[in-house]
C-alpha atoms as a PDB file:
ATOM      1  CA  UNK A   1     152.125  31.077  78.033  1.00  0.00           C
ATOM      2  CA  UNK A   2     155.677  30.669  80.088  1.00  0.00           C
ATOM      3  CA  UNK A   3     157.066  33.495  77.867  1.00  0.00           C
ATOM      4  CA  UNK A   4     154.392  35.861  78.321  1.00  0.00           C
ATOM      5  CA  UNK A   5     153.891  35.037  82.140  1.00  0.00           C
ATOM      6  CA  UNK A   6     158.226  35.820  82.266  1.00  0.00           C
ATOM      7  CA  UNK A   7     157.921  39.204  79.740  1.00  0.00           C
ATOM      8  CA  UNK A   8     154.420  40.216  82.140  1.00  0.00           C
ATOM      9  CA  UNK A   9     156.317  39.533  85.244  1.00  0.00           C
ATOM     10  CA  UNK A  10     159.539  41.771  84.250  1.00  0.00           C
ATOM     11  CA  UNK A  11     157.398  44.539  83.169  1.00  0.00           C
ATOM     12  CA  UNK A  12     154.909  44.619  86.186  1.00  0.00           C
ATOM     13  CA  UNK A  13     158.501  45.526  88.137  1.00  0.00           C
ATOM     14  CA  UNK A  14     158.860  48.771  86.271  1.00  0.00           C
ATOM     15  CA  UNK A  15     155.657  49.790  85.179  1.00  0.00           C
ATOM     16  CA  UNK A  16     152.109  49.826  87.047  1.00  0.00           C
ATOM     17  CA  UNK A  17     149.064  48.293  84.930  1.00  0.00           C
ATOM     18  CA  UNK A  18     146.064  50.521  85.078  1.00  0.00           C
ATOM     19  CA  UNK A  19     143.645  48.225  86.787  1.00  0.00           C
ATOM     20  CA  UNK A  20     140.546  50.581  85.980  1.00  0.00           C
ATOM     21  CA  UNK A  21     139.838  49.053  82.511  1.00  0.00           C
ATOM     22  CA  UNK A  22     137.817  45.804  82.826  1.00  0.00           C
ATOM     23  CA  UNK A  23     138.172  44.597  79.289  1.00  0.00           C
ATOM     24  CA  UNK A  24     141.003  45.077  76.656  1.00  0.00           C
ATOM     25  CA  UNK A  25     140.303  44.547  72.996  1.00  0.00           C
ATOM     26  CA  UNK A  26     143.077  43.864  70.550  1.00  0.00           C
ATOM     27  CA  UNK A  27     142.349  45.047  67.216  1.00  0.00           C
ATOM     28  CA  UNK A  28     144.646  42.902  65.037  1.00  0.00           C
ATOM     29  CA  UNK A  29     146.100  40.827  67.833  1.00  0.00           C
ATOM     30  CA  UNK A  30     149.378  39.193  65.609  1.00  0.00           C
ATOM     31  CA  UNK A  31     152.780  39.335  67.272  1.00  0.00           C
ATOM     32  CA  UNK A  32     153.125  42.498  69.036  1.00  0.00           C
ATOM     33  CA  UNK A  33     149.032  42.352  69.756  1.00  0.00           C
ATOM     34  CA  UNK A  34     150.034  38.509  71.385  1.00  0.00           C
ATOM     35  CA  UNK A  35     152.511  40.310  73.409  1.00  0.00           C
ATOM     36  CA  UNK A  36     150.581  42.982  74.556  1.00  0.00           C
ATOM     37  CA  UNK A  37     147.543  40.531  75.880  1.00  0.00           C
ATOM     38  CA  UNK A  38     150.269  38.919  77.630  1.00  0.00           C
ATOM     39  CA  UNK A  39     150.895  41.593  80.037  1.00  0.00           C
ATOM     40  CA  UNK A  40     147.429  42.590  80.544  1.00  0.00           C
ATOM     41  CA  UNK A  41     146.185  38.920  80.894  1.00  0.00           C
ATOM     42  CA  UNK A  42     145.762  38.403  84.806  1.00  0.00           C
ATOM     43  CA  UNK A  43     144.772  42.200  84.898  1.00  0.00           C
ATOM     44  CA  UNK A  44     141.701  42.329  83.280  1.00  0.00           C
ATOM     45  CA  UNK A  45     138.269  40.144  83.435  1.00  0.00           C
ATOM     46  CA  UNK A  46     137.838  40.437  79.155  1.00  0.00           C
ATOM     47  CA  UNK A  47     140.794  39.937  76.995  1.00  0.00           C
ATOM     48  CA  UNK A  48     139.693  39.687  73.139  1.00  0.00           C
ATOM     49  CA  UNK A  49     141.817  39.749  70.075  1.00  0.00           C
ATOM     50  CA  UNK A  50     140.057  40.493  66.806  1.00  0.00           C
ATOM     51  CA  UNK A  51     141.344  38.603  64.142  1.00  0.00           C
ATOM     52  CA  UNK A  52     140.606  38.453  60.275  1.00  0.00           C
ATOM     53  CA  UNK A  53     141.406  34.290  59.805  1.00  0.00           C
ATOM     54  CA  UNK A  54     140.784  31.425  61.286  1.00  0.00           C
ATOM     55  CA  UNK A  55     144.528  30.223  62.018  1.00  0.00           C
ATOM     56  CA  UNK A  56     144.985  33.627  63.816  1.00  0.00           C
ATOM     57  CA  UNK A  57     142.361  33.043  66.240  1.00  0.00           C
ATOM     58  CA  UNK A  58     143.672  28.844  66.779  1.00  0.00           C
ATOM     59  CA  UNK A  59     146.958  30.881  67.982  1.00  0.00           C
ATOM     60  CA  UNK A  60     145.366  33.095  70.640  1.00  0.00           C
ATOM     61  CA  UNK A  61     143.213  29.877  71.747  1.00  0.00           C
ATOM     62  CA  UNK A  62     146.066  28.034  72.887  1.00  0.00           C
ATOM     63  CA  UNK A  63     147.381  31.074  74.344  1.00  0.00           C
ATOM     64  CA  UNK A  64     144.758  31.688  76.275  1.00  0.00           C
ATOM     65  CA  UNK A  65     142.932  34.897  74.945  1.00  0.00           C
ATOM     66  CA  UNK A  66     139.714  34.680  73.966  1.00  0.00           C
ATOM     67  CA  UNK A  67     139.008  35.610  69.741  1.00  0.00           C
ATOM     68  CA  UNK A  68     136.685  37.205  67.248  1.00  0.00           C
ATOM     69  CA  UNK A  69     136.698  37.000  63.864  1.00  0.00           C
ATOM     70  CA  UNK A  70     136.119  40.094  61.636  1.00  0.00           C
ATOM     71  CA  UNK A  71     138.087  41.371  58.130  1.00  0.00           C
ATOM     72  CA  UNK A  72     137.976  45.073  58.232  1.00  0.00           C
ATOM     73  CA  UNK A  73     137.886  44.707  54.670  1.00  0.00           C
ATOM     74  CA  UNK A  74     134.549  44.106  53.849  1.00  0.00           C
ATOM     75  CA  UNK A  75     133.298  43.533  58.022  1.00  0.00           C
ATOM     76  CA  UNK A  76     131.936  40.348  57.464  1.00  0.00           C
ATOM     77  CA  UNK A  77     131.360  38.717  60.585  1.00  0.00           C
ATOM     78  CA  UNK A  78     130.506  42.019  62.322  1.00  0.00           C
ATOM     79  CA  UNK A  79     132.166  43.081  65.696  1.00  0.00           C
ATOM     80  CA  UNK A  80     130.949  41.781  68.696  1.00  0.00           C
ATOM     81  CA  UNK A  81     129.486  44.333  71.924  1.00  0.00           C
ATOM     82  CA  UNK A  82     131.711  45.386  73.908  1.00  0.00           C
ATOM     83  CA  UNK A  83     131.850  45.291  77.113  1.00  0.00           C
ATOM     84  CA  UNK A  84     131.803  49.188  79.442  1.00  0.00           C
ATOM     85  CA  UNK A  85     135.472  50.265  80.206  1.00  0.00           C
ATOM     86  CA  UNK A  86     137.370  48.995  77.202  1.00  0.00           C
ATOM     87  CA  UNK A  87     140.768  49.859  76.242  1.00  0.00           C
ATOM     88  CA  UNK A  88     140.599  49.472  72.652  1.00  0.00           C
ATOM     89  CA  UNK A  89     144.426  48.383  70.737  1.00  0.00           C
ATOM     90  CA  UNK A  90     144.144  49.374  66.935  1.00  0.00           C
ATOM     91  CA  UNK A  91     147.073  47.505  65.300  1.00  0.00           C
ATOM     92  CA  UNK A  92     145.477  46.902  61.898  1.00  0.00           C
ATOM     93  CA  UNK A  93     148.140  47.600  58.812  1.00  0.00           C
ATOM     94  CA  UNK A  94     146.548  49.635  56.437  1.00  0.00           C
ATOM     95  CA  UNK A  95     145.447  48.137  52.732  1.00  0.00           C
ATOM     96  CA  UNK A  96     148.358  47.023  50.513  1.00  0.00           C
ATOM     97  CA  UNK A  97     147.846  50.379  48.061  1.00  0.00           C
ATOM     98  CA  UNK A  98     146.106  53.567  47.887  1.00  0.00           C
ATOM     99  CA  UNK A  99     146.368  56.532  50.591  1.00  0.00           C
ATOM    100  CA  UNK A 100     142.925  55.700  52.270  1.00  0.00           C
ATOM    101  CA  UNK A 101     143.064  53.491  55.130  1.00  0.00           C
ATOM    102  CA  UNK A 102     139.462  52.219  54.268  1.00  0.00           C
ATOM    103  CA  UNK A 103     140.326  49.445  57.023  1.00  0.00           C
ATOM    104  CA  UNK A 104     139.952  51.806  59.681  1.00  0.00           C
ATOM    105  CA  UNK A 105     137.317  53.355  58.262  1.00  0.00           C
ATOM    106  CA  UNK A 106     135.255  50.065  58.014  1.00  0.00           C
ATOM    107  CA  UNK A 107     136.245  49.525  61.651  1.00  0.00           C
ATOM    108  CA  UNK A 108     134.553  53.369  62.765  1.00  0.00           C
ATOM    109  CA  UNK A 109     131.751  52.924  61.405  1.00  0.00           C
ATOM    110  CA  UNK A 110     131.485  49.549  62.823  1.00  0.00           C
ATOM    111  CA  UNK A 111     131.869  51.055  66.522  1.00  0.00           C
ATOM    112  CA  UNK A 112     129.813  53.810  65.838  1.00  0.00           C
ATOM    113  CA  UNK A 113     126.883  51.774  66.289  1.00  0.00           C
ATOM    114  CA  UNK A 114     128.122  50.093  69.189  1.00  0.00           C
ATOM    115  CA  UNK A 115     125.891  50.728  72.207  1.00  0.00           C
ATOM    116  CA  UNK A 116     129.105  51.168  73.807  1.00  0.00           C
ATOM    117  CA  UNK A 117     132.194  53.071  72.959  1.00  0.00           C
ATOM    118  CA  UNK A 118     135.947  52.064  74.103  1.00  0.00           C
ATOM    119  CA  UNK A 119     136.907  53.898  76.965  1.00  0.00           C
ATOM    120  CA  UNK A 120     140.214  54.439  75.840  1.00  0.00           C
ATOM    121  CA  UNK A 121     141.747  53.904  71.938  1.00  0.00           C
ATOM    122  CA  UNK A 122     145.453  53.423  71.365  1.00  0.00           C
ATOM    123  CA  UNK A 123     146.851  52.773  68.266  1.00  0.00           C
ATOM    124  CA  UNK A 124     150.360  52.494  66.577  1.00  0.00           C
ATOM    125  CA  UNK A 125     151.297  54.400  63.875  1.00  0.00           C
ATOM    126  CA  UNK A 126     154.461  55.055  61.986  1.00  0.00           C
ATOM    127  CA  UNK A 127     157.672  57.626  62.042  1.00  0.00           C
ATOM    128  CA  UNK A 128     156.604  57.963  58.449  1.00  0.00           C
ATOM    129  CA  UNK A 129     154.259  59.980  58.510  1.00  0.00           C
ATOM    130  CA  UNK A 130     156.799  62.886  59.613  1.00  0.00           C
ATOM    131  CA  UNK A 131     158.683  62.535  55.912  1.00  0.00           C
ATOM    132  CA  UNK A 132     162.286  62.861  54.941  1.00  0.00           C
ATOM    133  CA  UNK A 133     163.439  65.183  57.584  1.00  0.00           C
ATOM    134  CA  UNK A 134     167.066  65.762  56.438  1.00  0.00           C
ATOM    135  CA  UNK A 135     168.570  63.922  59.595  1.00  0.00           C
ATOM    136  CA  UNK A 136     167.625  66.315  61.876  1.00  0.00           C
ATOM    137  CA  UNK A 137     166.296  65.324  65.351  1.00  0.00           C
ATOM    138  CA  UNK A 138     162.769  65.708  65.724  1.00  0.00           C
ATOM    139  CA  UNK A 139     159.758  65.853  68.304  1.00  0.00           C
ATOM    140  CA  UNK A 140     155.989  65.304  68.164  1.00  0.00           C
ATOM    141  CA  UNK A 141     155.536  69.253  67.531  1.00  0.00           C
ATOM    142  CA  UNK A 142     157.143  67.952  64.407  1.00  0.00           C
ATOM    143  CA  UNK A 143     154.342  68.735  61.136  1.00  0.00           C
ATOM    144  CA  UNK A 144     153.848  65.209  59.132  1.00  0.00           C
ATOM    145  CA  UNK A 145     154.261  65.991  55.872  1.00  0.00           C
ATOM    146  CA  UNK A 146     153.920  62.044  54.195  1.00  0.00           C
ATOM    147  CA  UNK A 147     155.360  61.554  50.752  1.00  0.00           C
ATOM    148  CA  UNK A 148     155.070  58.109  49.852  1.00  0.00           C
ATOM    149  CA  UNK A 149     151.800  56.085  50.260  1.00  0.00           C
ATOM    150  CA  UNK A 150     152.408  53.382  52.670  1.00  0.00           C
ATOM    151  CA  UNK A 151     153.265  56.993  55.437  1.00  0.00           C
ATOM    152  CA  UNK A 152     149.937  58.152  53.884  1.00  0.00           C
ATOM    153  CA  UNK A 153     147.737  56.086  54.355  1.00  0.00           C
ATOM    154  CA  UNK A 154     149.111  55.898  57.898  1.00  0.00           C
ATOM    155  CA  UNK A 155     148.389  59.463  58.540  1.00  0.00           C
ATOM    156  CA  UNK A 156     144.729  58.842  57.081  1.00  0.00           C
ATOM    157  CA  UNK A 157     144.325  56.460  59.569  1.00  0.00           C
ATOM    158  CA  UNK A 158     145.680  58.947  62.423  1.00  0.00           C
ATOM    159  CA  UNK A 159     143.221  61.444  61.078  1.00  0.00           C
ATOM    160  CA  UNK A 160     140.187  59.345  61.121  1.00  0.00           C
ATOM    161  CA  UNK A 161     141.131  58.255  64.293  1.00  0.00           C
ATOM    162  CA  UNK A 162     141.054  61.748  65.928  1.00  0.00           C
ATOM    163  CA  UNK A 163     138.067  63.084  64.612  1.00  0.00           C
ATOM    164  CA  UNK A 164     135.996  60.330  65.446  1.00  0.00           C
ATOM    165  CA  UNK A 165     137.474  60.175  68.845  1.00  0.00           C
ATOM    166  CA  UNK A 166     136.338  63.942  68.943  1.00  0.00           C
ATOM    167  CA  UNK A 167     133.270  62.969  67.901  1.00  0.00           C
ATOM    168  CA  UNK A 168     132.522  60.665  70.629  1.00  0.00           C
ATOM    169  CA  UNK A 169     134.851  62.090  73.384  1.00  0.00           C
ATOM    170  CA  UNK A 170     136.841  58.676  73.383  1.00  0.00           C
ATOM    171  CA  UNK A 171     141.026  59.757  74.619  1.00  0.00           C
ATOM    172  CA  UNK A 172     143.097  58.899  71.929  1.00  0.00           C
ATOM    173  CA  UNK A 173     146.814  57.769  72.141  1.00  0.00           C
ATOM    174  CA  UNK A 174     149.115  57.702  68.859  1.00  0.00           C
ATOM    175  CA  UNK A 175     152.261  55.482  69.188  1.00  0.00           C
ATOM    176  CA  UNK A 176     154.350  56.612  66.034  1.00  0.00           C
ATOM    177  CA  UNK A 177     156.971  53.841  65.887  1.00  0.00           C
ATOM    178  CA  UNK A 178     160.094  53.447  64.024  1.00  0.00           C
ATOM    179  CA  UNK A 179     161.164  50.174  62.933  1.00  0.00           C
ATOM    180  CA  UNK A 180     160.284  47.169  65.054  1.00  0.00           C
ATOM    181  CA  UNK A 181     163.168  44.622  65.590  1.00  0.00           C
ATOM    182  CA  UNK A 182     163.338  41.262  67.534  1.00  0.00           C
ATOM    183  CA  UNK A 183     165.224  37.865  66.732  1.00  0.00           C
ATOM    184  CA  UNK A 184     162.704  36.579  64.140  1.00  0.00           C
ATOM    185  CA  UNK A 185     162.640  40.319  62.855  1.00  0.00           C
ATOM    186  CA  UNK A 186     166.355  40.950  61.703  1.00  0.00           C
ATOM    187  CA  UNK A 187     166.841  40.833  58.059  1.00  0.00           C
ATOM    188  CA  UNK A 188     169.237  38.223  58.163  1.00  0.00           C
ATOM    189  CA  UNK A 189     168.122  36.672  54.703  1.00  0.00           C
ATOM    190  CA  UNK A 190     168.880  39.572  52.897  1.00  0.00           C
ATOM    191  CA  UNK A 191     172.299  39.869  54.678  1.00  0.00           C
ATOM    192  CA  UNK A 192     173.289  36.082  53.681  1.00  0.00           C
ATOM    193  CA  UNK A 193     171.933  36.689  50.047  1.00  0.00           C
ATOM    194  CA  UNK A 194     174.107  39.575  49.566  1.00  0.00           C
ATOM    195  CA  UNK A 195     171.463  42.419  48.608  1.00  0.00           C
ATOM    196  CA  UNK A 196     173.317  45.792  48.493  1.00  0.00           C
ATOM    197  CA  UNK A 197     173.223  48.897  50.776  1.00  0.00           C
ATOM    198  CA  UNK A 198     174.309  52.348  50.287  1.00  0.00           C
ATOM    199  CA  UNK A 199     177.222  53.419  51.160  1.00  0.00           C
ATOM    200  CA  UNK A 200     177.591  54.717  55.165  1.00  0.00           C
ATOM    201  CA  UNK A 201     177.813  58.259  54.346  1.00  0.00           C
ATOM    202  CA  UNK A 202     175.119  58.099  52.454  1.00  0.00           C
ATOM    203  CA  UNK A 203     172.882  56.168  54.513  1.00  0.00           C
ATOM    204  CA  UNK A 204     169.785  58.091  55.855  1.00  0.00           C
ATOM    205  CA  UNK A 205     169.341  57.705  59.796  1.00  0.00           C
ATOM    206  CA  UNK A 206     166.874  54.943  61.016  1.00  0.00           C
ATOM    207  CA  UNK A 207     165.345  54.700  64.631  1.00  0.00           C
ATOM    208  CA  UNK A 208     163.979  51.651  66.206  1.00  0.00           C
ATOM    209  CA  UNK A 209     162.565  50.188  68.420  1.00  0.00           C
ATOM    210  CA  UNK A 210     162.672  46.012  70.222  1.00  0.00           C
ATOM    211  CA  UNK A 211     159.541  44.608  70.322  1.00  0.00           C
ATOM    212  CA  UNK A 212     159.092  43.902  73.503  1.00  0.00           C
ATOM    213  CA  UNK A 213     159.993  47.448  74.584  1.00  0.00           C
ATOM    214  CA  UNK A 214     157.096  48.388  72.177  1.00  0.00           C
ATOM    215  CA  UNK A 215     154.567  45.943  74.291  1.00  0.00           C
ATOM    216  CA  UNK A 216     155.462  47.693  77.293  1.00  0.00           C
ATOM    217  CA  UNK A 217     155.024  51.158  76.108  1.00  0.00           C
ATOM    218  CA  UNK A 218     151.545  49.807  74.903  1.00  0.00           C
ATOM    219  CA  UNK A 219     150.769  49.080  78.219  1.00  0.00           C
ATOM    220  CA  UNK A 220     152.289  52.162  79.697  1.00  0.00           C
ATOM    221  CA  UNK A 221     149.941  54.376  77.636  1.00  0.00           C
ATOM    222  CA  UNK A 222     147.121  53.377  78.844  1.00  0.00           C
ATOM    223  CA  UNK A 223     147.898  55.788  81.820  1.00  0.00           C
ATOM    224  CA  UNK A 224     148.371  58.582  80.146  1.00  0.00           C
ATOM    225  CA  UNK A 225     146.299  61.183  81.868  1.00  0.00           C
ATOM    226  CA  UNK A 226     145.530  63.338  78.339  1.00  0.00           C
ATOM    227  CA  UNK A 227     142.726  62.777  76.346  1.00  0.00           C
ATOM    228  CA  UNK A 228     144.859  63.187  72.806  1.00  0.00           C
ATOM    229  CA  UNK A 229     148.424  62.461  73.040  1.00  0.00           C
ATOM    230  CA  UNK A 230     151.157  61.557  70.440  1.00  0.00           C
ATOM    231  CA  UNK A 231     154.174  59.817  71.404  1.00  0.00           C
ATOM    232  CA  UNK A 232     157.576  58.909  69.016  1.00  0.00           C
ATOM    233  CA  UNK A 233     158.493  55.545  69.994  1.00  0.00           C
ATOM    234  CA  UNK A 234     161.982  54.295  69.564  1.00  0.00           C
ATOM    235  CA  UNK A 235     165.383  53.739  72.208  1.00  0.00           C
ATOM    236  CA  UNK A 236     166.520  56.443  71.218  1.00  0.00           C
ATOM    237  CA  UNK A 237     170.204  55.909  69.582  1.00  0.00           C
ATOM    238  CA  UNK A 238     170.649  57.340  66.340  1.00  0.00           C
ATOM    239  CA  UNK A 239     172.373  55.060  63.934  1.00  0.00           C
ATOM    240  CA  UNK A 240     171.920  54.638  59.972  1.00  0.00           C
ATOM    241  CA  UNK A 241     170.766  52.083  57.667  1.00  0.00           C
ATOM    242  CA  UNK A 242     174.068  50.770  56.653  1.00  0.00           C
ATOM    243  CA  UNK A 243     175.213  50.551  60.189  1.00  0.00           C
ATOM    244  CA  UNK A 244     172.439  48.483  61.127  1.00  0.00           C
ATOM    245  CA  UNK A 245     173.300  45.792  58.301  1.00  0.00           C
ATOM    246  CA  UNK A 246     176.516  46.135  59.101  1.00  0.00           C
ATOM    247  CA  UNK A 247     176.590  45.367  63.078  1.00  0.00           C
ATOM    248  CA  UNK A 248     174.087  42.099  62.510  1.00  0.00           C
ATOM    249  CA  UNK A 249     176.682  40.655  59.885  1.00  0.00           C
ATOM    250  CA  UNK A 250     179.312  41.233  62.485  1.00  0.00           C
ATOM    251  CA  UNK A 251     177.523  39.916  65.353  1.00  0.00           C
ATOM    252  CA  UNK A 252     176.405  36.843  63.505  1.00  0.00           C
ATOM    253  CA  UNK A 253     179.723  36.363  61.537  1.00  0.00           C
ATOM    254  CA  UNK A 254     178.267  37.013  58.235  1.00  0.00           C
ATOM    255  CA  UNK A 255     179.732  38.759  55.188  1.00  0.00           C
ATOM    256  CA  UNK A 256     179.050  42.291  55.622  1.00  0.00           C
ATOM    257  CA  UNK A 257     176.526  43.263  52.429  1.00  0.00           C
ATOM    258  CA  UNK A 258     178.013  45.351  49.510  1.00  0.00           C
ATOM    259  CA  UNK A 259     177.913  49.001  49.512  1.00  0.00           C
ATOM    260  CA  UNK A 260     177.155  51.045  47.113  1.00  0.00           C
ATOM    261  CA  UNK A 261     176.964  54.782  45.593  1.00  0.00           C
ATOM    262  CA  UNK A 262     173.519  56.475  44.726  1.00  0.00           C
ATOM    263  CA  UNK A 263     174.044  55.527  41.101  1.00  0.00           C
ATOM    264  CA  UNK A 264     174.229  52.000  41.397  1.00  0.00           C
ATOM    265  CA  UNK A 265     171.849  51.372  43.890  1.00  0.00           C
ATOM    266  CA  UNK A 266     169.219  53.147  41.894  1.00  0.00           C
ATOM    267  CA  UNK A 267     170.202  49.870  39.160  1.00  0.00           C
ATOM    268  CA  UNK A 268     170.441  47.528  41.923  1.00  0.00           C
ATOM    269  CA  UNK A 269     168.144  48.455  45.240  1.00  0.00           C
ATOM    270  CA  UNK A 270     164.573  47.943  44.629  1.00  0.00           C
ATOM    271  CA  UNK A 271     162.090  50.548  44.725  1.00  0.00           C
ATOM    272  CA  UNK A 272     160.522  50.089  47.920  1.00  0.00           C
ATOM    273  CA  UNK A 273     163.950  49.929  49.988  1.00  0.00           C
ATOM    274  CA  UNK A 274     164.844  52.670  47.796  1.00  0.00           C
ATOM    275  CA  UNK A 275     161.743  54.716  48.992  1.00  0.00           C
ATOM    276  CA  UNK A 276     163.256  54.399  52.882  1.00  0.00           C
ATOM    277  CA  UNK A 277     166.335  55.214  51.721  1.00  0.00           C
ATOM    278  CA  UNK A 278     165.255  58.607  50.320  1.00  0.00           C
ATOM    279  CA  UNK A 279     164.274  59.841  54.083  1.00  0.00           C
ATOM    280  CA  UNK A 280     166.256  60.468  56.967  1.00  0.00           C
ATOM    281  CA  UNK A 281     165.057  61.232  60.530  1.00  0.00           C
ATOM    282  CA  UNK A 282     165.878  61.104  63.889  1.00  0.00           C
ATOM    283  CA  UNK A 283     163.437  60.271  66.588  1.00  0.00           C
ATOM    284  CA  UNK A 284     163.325  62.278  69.536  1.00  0.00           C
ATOM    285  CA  UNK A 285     161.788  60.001  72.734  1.00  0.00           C
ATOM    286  CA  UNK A 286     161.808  62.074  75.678  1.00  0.00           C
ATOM    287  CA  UNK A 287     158.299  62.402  75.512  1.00  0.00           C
ATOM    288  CA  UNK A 288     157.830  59.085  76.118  1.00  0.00           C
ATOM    289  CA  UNK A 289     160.323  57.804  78.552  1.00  0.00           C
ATOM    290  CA  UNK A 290     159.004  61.131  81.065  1.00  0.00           C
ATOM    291  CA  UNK A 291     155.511  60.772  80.226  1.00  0.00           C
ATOM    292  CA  UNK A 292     154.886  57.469  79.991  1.00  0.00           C
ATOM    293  CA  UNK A 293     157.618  56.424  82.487  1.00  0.00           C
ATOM    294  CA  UNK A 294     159.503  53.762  80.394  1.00  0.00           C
ATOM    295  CA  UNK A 295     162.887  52.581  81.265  1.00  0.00           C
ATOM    296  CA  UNK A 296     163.803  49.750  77.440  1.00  0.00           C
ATOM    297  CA  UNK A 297     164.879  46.984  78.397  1.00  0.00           C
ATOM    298  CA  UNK A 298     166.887  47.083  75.148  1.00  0.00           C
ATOM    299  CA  UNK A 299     167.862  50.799  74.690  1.00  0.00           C
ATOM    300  CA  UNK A 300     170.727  50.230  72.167  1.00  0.00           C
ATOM    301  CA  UNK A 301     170.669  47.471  69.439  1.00  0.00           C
ATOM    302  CA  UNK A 302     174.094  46.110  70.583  1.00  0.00           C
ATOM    303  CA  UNK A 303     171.815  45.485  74.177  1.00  0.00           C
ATOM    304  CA  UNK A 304     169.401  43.381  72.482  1.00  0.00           C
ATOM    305  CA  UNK A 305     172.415  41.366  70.422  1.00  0.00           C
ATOM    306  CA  UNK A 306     173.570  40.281  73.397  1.00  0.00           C
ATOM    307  CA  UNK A 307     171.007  37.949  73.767  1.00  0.00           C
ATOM    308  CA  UNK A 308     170.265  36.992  70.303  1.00  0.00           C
ATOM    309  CA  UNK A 309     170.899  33.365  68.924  1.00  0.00           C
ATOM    310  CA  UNK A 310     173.888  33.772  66.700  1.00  0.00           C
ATOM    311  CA  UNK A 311     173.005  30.188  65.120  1.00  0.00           C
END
């Protein structure tokens, strides 16, 4: 609890907490869930994380935040009532395959029969669903045009999220998020093992974002005055792939990977890191830092690596 009562602390200093909800749900409450309930812990009278296992929920007990226990893959137990003026957190991932997000919609028609309906839904989303963009720098007016099924079955879950908050005049939020990084995040396994990367100049460009930046942006949206709104979340510098393997060797005196051509690392990359190689975007976050009025804490990676553990 001294963690989140230091990270809650920090954040009240630069951004207000909207004190009008009474309860906040957390659906799928794991790391970035836990550090969301940690700012909005002394602010609110309810604090629940749904949670699919039982070793989830014996975390958030000896946090402090109260659990329930429900898999959104078959909604056995059900959901429990909710309480009037909840801010609802959907962080479930979608299913492993597919390009349904039948997760999500297990979980709408589960609060469609609720008596009572969240005041308030924000959930995150992915950067994905945009598609390979070429490089180029781009905003939320940006069309998603997914092209491999993991963005998919993102944008499925975006989809079902808006028309059933249309449906039921709940305001909507969509955080889009780039890749989430943190000291027990950084692929430093795959650095010390050796696995390949492309070349720089052929890397695509990668946005991110640290993950305690992405708890406070949570928070922050929950003042948003519009009743639909999509933000890109990342901090905002524009690096590649390579570059990012690159400066966590260097910073934690490792070996930098090898680099390869196209050719080879179509022998030697597997398929799924080859699938983010294939797109290239850059995330444009001026939406968020005006709107939302965020000021990271860690706006460039080499801020965050100041602080990180080189052991």
């Amino acid at each position: 609890m001294l963690g989140f009562q230091l990270i809650a602390r920090h954040y009240r200093l630069m951004n207000s907490i909207n004190t009008s909800y009474g309860s906040v749900w957390i659906v799928g409450c794991g790391d970035i869930g836990r550090r969301v309930a940690g700012l909005w812990l002394s602010s609110v009278d309810e604090m629940t994380g749904i949670e699919s296992c039982a070793p989830s929920a014996a975390i958030l007990a000896r946090l402090g935040i109260a659990s329930a226990q429900c898999n959104l893959d078959d909604l056995e137990p059900r959901l429990p009532e909710m309480s009037t003026s909840t801010l609802l957190y959907y962080f479930i991932p979608p299913p492993a395959g597919g390009i349904k997000d039948t997760r999500c919609q297990h979980f709408l028609a589960s609060l469609s029969v609720q008596l009572v309906k969240p005041a308030r839904i924000i959930a995150i989303s992915t950067t994905g669903v945009y598609g390979d963009c070429g490089g180029e720098l781009i905003d939320e007016d940006q069309l998603p045009r997914p092209k491999v099924d993991r963005a998919r079955r993102r944008f499925d879950m975006e989809s079902q999220l808006k028309i059933w908050c249309e449906r039921y005049n709940v305001p909507l939020i969509l955080l889009r998020v780039g890749g989430i990084y943190g000291p027990r995040r950084l692929p430093l396994k795959r650095i010390k093992q050796g696995v390949p990367v492309l070349k720089e100049k052929l890397a695509p460009k990668t946005n991110r974002i640290h993950e305690d930046d992405l708890a406070q942006i949570c928070v922050a949206a929950a003042n948003s005055t519009f009743d639909f709104r999509i933000y890109n979340v990342s901090d905002g510098s524009h690096s590649n792939m390579t570059e990012y393997f690159f400066t966590l060797a260097d910073h934690f005196d490792l070996p930098r990977p090898p680099a390869l051509d196209w050719e080879q690392a179509e022998k030697e990359i597997s398929k799924g890191m080859l699938s983010y190689l294939r797109e290239s975007r850059r995330i444009d976050n001026s939406r968020m830092l005006s709107e939302l009025d965020i000021n990271l804490r860690y706006p460039t990676l080499e801020s965050a690596l100041q602080i990180f553990n080189k052991k």
